[in-house]
Protein backbone atom coordinates (compact mmCIF):
# COMPACT_ATOMS: atom_id res chain seq x y z
CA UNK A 1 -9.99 16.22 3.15
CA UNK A 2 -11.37 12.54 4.56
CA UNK A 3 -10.10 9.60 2.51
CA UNK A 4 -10.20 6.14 1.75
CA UNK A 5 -6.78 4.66 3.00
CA UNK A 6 -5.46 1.11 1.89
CA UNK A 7 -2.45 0.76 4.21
CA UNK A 8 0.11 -2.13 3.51
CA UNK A 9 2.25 -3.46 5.75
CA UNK A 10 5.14 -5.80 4.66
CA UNK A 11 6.55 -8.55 7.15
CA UNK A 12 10.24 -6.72 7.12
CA UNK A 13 8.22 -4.19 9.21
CA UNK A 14 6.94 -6.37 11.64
CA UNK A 15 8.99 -8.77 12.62
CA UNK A 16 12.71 -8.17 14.00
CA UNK A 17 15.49 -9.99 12.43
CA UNK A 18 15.14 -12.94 15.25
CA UNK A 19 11.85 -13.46 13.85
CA UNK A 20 9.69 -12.13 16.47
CA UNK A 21 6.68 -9.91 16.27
CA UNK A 22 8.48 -6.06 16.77
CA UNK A 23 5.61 -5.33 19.37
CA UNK A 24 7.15 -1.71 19.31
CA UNK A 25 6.54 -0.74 15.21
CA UNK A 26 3.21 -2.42 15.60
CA UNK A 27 2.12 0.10 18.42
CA UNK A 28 3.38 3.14 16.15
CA UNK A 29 1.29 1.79 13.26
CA UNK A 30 -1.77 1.39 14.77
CA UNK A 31 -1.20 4.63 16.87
CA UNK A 32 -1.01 6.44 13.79
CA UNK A 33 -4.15 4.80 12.21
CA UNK A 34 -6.48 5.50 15.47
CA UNK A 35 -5.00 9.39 14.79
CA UNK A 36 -6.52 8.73 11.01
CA UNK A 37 -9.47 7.35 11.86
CA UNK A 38 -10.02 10.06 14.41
CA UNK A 39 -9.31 12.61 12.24
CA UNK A 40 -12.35 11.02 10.09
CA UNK A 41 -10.77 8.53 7.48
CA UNK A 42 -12.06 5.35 6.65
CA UNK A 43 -8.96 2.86 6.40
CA UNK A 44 -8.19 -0.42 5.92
CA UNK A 45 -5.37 -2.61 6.97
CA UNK A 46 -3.41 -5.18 4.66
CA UNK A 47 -1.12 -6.87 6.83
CA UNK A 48 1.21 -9.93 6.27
CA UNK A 49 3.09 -11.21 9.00
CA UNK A 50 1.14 -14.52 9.98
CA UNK A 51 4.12 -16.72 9.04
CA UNK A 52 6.46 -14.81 11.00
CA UNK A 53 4.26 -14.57 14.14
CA UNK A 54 3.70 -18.43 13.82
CA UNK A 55 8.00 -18.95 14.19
CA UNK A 56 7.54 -16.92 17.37
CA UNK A 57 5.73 -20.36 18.37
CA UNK A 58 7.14 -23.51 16.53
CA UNK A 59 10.22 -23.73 15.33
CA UNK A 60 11.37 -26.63 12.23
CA UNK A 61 14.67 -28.00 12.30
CA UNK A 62 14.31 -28.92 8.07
CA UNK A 63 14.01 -26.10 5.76
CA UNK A 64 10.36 -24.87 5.70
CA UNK A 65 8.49 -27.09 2.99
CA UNK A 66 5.02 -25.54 1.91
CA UNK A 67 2.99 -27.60 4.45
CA UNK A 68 5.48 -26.43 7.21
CA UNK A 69 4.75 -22.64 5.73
CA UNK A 70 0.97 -23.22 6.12
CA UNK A 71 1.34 -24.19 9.70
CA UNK A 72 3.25 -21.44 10.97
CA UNK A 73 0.53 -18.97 9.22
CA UNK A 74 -2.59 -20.91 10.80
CA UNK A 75 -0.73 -20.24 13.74
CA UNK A 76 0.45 -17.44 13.53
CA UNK A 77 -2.77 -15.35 12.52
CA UNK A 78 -4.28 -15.90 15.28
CA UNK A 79 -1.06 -14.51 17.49
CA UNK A 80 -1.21 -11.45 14.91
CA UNK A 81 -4.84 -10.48 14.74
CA UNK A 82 -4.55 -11.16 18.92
CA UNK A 83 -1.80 -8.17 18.56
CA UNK A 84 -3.74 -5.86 16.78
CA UNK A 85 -6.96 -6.29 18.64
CA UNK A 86 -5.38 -5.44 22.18
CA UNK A 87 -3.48 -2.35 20.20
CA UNK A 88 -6.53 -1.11 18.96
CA UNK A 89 -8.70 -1.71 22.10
CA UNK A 90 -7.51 0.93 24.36
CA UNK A 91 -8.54 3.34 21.39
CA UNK A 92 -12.03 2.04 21.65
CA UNK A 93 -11.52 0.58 18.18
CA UNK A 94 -12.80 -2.67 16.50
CA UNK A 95 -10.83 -4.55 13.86
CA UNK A 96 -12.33 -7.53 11.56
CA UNK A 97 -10.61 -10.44 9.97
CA UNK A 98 -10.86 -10.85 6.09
CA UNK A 99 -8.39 -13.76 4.76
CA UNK A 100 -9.03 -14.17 0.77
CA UNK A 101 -8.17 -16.15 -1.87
CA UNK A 102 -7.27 -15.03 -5.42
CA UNK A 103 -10.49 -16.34 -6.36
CA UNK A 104 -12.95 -14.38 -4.55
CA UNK A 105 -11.97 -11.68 -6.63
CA UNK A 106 -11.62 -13.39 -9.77
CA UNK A 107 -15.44 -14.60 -9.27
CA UNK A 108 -17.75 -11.86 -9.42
CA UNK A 109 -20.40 -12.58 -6.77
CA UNK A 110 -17.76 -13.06 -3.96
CA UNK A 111 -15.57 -10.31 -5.25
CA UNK A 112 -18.74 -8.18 -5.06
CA UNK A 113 -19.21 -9.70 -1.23
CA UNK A 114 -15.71 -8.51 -0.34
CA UNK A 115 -16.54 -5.33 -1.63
CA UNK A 116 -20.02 -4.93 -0.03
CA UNK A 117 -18.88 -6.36 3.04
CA UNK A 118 -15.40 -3.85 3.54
CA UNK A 119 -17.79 -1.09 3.17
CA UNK A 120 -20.15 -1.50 5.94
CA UNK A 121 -16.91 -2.09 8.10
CA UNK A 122 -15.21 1.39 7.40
CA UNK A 123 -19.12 2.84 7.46
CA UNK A 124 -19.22 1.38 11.00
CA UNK A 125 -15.62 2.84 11.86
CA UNK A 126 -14.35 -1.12 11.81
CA UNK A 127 -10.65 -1.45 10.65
CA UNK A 128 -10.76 -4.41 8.63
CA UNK A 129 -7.65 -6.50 8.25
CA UNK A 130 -6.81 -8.48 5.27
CA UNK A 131 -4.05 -11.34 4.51
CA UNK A 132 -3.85 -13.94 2.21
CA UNK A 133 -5.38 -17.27 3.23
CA UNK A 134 -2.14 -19.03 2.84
CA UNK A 135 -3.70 -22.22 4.57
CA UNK A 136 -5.81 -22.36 1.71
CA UNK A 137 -4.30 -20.19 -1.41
CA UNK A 138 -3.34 -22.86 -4.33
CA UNK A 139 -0.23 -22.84 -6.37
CA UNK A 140 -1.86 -22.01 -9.49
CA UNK A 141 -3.92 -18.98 -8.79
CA UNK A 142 -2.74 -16.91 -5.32
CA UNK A 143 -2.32 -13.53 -5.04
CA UNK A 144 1.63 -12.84 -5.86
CA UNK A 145 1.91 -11.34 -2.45
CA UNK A 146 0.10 -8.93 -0.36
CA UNK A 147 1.00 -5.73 -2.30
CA UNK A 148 -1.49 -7.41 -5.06
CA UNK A 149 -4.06 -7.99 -2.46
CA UNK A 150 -4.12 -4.41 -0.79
CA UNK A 151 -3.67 -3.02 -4.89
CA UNK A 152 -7.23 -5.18 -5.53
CA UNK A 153 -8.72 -4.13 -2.56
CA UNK A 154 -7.81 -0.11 -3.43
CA UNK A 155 -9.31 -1.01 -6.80
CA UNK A 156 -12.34 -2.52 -5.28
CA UNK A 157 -12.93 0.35 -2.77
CA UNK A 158 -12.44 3.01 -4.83
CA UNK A 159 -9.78 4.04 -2.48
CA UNK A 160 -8.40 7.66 -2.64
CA UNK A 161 -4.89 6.56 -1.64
CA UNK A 162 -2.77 3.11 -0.84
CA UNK A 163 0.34 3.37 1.44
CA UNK A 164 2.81 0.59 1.43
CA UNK A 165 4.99 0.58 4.37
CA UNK A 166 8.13 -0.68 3.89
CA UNK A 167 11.62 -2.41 5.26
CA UNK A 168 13.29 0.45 3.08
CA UNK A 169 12.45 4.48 2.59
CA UNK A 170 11.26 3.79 -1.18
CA UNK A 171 12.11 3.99 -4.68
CA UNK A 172 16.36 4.04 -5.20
CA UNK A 173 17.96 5.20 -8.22
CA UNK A 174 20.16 1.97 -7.38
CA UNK A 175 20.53 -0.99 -5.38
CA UNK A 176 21.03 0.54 -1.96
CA UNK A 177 22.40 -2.73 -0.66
CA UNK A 178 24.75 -2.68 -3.06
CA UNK A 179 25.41 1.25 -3.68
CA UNK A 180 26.09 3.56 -1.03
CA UNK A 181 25.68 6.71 -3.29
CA UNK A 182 21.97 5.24 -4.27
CA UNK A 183 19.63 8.06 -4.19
CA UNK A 184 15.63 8.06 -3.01
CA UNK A 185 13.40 9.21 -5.78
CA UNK A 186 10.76 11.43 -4.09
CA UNK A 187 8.13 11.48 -7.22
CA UNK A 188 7.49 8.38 -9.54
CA UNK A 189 5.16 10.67 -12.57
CA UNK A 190 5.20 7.38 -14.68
CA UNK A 191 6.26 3.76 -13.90
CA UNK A 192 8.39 3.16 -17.11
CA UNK A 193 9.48 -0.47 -18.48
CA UNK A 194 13.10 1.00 -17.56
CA UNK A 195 12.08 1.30 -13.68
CA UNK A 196 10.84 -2.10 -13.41
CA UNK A 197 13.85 -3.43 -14.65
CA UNK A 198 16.06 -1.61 -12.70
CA UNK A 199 13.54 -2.93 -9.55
CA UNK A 200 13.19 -6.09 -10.44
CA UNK A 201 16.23 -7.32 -8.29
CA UNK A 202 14.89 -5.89 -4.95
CA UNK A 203 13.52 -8.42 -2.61
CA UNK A 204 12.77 -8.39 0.85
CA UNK A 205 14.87 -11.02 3.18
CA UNK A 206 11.19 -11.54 4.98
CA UNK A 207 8.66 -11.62 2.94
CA UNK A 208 7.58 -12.86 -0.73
CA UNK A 209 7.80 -9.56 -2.52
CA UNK A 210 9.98 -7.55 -3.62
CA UNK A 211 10.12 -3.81 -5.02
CA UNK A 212 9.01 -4.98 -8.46
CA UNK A 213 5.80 -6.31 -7.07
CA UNK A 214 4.94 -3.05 -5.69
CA UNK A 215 5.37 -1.29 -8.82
CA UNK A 216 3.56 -3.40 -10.67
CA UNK A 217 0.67 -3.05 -7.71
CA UNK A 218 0.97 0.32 -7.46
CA UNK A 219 0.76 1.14 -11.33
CA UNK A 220 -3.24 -0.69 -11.08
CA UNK A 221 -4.17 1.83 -8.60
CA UNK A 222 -2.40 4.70 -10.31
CA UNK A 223 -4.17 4.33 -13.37
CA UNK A 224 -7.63 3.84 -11.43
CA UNK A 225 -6.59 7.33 -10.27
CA UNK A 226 -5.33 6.11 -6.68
CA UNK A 227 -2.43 7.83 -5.51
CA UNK A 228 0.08 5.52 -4.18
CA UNK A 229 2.87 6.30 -1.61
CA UNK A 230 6.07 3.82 -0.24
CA UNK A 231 7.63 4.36 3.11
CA UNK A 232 9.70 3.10 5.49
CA UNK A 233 7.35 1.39 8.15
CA UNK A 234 9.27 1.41 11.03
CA UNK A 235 9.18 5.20 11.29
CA UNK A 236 7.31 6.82 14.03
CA UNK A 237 5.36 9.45 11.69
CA UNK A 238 5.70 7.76 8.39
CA UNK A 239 2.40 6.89 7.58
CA UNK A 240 0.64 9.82 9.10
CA UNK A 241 3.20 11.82 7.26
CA UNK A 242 2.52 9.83 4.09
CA UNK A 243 -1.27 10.25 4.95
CA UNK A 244 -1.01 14.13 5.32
CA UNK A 245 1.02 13.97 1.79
CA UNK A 246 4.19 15.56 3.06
CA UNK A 247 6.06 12.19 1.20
CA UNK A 248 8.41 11.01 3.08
CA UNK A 249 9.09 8.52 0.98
CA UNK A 250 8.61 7.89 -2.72
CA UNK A 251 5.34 9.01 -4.14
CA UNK A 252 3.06 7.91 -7.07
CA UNK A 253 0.36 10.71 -8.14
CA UNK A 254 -3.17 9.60 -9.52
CA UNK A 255 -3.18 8.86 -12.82
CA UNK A 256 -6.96 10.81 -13.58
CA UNK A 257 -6.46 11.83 -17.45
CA UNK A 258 -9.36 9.20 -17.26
CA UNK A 259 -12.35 9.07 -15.14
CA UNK A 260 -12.51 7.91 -12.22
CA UNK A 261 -16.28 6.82 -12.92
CA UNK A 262 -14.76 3.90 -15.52
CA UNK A 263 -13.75 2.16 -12.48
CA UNK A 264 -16.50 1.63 -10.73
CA UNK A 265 -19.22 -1.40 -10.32
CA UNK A 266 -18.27 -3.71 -12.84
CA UNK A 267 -15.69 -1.99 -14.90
CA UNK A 268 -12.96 -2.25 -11.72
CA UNK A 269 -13.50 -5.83 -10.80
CA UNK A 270 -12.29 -6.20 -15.11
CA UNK A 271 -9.44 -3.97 -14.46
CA UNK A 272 -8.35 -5.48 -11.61
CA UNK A 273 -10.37 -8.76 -10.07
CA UNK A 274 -10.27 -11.35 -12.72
CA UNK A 275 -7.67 -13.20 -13.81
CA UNK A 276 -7.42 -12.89 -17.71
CA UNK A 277 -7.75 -16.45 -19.25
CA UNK A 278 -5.60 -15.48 -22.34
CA UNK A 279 -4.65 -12.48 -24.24
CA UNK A 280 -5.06 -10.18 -27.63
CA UNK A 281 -2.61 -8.22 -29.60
CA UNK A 282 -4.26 -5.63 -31.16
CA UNK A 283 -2.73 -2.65 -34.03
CA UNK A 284 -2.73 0.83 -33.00
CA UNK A 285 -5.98 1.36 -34.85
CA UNK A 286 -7.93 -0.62 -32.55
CA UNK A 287 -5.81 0.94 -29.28
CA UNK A 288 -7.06 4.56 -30.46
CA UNK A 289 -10.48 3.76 -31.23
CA UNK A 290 -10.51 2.11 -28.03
CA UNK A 291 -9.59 4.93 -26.71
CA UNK A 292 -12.25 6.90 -27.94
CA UNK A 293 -14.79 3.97 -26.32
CA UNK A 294 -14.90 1.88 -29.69
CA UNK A 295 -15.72 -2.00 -28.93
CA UNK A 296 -12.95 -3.94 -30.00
CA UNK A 297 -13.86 -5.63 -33.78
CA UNK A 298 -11.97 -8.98 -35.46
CA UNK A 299 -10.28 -6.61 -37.86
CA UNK A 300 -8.41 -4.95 -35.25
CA UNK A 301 -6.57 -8.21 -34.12
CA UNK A 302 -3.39 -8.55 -34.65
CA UNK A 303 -2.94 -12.28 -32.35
CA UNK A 304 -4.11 -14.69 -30.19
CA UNK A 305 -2.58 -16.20 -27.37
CA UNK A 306 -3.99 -18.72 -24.78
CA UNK A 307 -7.68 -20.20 -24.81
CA UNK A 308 -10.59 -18.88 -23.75
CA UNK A 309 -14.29 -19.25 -24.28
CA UNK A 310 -16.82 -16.45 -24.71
CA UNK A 311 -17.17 -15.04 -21.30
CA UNK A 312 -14.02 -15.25 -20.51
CA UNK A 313 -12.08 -12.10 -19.47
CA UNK A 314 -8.58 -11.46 -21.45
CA UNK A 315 -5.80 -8.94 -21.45
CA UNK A 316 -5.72 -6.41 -24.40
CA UNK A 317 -1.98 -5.91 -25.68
CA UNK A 318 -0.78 -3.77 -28.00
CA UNK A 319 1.93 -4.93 -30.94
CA UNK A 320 4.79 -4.85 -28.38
CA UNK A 321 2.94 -7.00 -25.77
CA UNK A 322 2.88 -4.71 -23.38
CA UNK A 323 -0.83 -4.82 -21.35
CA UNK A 324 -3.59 -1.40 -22.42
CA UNK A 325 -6.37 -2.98 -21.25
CA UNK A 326 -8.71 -6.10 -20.22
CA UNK A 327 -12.08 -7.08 -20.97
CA UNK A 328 -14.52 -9.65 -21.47
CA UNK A 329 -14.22 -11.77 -24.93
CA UNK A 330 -17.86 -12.06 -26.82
CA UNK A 331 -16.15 -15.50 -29.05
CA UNK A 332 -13.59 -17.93 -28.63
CA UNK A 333 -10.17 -17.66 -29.20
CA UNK A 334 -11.15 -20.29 -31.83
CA UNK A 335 -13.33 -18.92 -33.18
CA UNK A 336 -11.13 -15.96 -33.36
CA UNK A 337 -8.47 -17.02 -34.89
CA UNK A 338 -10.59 -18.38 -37.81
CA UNK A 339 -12.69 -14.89 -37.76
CA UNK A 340 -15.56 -16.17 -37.83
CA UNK A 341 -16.80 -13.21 -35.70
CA UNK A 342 -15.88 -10.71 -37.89
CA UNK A 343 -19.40 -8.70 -38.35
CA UNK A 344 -19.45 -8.93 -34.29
CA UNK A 345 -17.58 -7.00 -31.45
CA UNK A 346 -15.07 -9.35 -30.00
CA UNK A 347 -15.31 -6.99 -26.99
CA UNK A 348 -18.25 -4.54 -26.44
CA UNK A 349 -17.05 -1.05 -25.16
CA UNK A 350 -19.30 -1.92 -22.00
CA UNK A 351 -16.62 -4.77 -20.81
CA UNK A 352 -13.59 -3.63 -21.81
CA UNK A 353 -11.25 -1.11 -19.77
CA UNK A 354 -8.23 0.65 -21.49
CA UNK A 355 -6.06 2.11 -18.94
């Protein structure tokens, strides 16, 4: 079967530990993705690595302050996306370079230019490659890392599958740093408040993220019905293997209990583009006749945190704060809290998404 392939690749795969491009992993990845896109799948590549490929080429003697940081990754994307176009050449392949900002998918016109613009790429059998802008990316509203990026752009695409490829094999029962008994877990059914916690201490030496990050990316695809793999990136086979489904590292089926169809157009860019200006608890009444695709009414709310105007897009919690849902508020949170909306949905069912 052809699919729709976000692959991820983390800078603990591509650069060695002296901090140089590892010109050898690089050539098995993009091996593996000309084999892909032979085979007739449209992909697209998420690749950090910018910052690293920039300390091939200026070194700092002081610890690397942010402006330092935004040097080495105008530098260094350049000497990356170099890399990958000379790989991909002798295949006869053409790559394009995307670098966004948080907010081109938080606005909906440019988030719907990403989207329009990725798909005549794969349609044209272009690998487009996506980073972070970190020349430009603020403090305030950046993408937490590059796992968040390539989870938005699945979301966007209405990719069949996302592949991270990793420093480590997956998923560990325990710290495998730490424990040499630590299992892999092969299958991930659910991502459960207890496996966050336990992953929440896993960081890469290299890059920004960590294990956490990757689960919480990877649980906004699964529930968009995206099946989600991690593997260890500097394997020869890992991502074809991953591609062809034989796992080789840990894997995250498609959550589809819901269709598929309630991500697309403008329902996906509220599950996953914006980023929600406050947020609602609401009782378990509302949460099942939400469920049932009810719009959310004033009686229903439990609590409201943050401010936000009408328009603005919020997260929908339920009593124990944990996240069921976004959507787009029709009052303020004002005007909320003194219910002065109650004969009006605060949410209509067509701009609200309950995963």
């Amino acid at each position: 079967m052809k699919k729709r392939i976000v692959i991820k690749v983390g800078t603990g795969v591509l650069v060695t530990k002296t901090g140089k491009l590892d010109q050898k992993v690089l050539s098995h990845i993009v091996d593996q993705m000309a084999a892909l896109l032979k085979e007739g799948h449209q992909l697209i590549l998420v690749s950090s690595g910018a910052v690293g490929a920039g300390r091939e080429l200026i070194s700092f003697k002081k610890e690397e302050a942010t402006m330092e940081k935004r040097m080495l990754a105008a530098v260094g994307q350049t000497r990356l996306m170099e890399k990958y176009r000379n790989l991909f050449e002798k295949y006869g392949i053409e790559v394009a370079q995307i670098l966004p900002l948080r907010d081109d998918f938080h606005h909906r016109e440019k988030y719907i230019t990403i989207r329009d613009t990725l798909e005549r790429l794969m349609t044209n059998r272009i690998i487009p490659i996506l980073n972070e802008n970190d020349v430009l990316a603020s403090a305030d509203l950046r993408f937490s890392d590059n796992d968040n990026l390539a989870a938005l752009t699945a979301v966007a695409v209405k990719a069949d599958h996302i592949i991270f490829l990793t420093d480590i094999k997956g998923l560990y029962d325990a710290n495998p740093d730490r424990n040499k008994n630590a299992k892999l877990i092969k299958e991930v059914k659910e991502i459960t408040p207890e496996i966050k916690k336990e992953a929440s201490g896993a960081v890469s030496k290299l890059g920004l993220g960590g294990m956490i990050n990757k689960l919480v990316s990877i649980e906004m695809c699964t529930r968009a019905c995206i099946e989600a793999d991690i593997c260890y990136g500097k394997g020869e086979e890992s991502l074809s293997n991953a591609a062809l489904g034989l796992r080789p590292g840990t894997h995250f089926p498609a959550i589809c209990h819901t269709k598929k169809a309630k991500y697309l157009g403008r329902k996906a860019w509220l599950a996953a583009g914006v980023v929600p200006t406050g947020s609602i608890v609401i009782d378990e009444g509302a949460y099942d006749a939400l469920k049932k695709g009810k719009s959310l009414l004033a009686v229903g709310v439990k609590k409201v945190m943050g401010q936000f105007n009408s328009g603005d897009v919020v997260s929908i919690l339920d009593q124990k704060n944990i996240p069921i849902g976004t959507g787009m508020v029709h009052c303020s949170s004002e005007a909320l809290n003194l219910k002065d909306h109650l004969s009006k949905p605060v949410i209509h069912a067509d701009n609200l998404v309950v995963w």
